[in-house]
C-alpha atoms as a PDB file:
ATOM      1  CA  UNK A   1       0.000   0.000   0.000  1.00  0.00           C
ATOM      2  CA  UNK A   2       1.285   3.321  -0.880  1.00  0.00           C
ATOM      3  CA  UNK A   3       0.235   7.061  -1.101  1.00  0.00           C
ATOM      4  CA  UNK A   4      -0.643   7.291  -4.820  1.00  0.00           C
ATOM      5  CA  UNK A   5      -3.285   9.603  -6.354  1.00  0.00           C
ATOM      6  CA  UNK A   6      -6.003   6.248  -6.699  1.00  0.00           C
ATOM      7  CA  UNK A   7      -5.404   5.540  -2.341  1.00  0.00           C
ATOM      8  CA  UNK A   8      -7.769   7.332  -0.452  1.00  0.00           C
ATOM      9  CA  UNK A   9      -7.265  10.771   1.707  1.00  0.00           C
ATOM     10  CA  UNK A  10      -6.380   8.577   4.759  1.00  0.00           C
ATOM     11  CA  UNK A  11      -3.516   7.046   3.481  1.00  0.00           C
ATOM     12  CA  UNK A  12      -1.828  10.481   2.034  1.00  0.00           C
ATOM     13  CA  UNK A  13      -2.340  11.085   6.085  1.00  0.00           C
ATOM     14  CA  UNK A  14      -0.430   8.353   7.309  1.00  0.00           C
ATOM     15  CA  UNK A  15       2.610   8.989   4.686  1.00  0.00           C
ATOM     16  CA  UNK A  16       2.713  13.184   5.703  1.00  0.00           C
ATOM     17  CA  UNK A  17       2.781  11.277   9.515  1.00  0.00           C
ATOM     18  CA  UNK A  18       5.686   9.378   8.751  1.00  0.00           C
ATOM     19  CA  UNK A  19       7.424  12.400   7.160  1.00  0.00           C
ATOM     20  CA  UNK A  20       6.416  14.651   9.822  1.00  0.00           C
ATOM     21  CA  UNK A  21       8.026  12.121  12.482  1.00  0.00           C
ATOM     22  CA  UNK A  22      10.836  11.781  10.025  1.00  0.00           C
ATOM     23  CA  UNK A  23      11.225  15.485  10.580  1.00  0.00           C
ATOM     24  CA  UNK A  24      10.112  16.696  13.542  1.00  0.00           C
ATOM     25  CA  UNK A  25      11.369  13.390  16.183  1.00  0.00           C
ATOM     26  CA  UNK A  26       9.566  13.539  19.180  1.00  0.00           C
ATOM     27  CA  UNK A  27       7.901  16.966  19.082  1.00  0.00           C
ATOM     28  CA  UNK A  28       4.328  15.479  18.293  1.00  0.00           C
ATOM     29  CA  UNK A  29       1.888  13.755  20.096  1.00  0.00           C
ATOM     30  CA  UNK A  30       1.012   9.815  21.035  1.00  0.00           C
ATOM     31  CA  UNK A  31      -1.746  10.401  18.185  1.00  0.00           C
ATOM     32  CA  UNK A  32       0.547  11.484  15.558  1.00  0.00           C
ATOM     33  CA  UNK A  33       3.529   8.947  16.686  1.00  0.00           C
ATOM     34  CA  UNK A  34       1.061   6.004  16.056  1.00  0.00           C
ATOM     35  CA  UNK A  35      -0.169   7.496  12.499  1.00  0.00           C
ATOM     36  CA  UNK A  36       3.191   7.628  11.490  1.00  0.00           C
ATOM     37  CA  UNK A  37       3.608   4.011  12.690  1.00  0.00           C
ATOM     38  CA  UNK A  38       0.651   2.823  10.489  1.00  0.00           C
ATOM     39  CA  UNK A  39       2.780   4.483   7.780  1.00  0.00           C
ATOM     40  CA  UNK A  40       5.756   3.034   8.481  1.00  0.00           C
ATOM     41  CA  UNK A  41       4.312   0.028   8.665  1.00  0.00           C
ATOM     42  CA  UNK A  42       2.273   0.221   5.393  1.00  0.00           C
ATOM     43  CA  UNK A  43       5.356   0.562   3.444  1.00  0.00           C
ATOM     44  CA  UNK A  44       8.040  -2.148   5.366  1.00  0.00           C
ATOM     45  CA  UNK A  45       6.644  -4.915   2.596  1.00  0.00           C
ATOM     46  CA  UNK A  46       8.270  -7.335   4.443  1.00  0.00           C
ATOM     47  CA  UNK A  47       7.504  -6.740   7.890  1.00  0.00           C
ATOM     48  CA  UNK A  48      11.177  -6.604   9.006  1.00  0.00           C
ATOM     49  CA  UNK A  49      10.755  -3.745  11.280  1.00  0.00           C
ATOM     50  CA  UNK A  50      12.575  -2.239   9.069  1.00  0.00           C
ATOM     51  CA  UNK A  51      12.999   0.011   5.191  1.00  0.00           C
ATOM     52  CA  UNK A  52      14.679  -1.038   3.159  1.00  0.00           C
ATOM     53  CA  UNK A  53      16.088   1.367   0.204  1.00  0.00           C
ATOM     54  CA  UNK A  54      12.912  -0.055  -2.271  1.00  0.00           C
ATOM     55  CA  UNK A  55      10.512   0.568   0.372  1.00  0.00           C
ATOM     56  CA  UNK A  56      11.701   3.809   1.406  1.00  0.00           C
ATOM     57  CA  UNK A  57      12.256   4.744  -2.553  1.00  0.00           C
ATOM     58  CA  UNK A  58       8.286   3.983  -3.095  1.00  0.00           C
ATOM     59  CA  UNK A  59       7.265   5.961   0.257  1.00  0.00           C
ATOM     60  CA  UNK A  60       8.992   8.853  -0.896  1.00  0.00           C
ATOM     61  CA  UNK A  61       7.935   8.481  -4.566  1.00  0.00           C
ATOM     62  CA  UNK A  62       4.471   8.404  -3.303  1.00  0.00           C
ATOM     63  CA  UNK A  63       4.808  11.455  -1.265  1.00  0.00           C
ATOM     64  CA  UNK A  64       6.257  13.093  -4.771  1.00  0.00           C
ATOM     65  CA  UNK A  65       3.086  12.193  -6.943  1.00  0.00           C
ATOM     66  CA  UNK A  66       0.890  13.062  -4.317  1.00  0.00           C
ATOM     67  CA  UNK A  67       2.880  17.204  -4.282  1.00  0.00           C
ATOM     68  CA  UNK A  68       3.171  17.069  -7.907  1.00  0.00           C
ATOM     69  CA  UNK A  69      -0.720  15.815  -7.892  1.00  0.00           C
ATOM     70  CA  UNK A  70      -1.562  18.687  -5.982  1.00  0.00           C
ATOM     71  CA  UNK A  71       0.496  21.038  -7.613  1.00  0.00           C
ATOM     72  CA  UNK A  72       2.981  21.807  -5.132  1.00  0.00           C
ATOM     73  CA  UNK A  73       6.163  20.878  -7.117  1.00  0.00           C
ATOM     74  CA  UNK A  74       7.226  20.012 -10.279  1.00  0.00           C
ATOM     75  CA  UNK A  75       8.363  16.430 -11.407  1.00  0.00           C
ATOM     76  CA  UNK A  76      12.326  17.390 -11.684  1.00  0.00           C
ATOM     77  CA  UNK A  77      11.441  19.237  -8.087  1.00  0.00           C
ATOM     78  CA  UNK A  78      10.323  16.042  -6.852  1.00  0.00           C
ATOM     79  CA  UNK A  79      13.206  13.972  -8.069  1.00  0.00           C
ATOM     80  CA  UNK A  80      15.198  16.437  -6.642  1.00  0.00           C
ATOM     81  CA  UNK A  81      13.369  16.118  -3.044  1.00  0.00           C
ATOM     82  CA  UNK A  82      13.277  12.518  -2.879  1.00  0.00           C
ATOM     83  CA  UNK A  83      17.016  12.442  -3.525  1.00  0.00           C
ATOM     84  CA  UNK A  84      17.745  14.826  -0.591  1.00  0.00           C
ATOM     85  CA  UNK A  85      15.231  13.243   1.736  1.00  0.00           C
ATOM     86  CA  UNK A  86      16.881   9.660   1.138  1.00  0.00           C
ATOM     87  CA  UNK A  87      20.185  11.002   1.978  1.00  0.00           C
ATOM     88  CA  UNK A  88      18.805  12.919   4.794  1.00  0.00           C
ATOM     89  CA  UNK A  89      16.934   9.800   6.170  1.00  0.00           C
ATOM     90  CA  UNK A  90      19.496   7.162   5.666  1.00  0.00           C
ATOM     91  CA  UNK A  91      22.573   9.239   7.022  1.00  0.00           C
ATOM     92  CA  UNK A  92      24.594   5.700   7.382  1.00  0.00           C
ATOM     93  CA  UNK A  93      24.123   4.954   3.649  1.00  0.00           C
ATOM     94  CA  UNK A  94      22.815   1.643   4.509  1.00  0.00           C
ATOM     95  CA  UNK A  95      19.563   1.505   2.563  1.00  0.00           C
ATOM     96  CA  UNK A  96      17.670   0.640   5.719  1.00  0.00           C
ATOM     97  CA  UNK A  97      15.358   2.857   7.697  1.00  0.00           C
ATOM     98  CA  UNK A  98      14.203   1.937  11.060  1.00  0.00           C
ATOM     99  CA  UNK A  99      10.898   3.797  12.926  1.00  0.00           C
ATOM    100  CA  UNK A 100      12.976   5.127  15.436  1.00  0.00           C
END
């Protein structure tokens, strides 16, 4: 399951949750922590606990269509983000994301 433009409103939630906890670590509530759980969880295919670079690639290509859906950025904008936001997130250049 992913954030594309045929997923319902809910799930476009769930992926903004995970990048807000991405972002913003520990400065939201219980209520937001477990949204961006869901999310995480949506998107580790595997249930390994953890991302791996595929997952993480589709999360954040999701997140893309859904700004360029709306409007918010262009396509080369949005290759550019989800570059910077997978360097950003994996800072040990592992491929693999964990929740926490």
């Amino acid at each position: 399951m992913g954030i594309g433009s045929s997923l319902p409103e809910e799930n476009a939630q769930l992926g903004k949750s995970l990048l807000s906890h991405i972002n913003f670590k520990g400065k939201f509530t219980k209520e937001h922590e477990e949204q961006a759980r869901q999310a995480f969880a949506c998107y580790d295919m595997d249930k390994s606990g953890m991302l791996e670079r595929k997952e993480a690639e589709k999360f954040l290509s999701d997140l893309k269509a859904l700004q360029i859906q709306r409007g918010v950025v262009t396509s080369d904008q949005g290759n550019e983000l989800v570059a910077a936001a997978m360097k950003k997130i994996d800072q040990n250049s592992d491929g693999m994301l964990s929740f926490e």
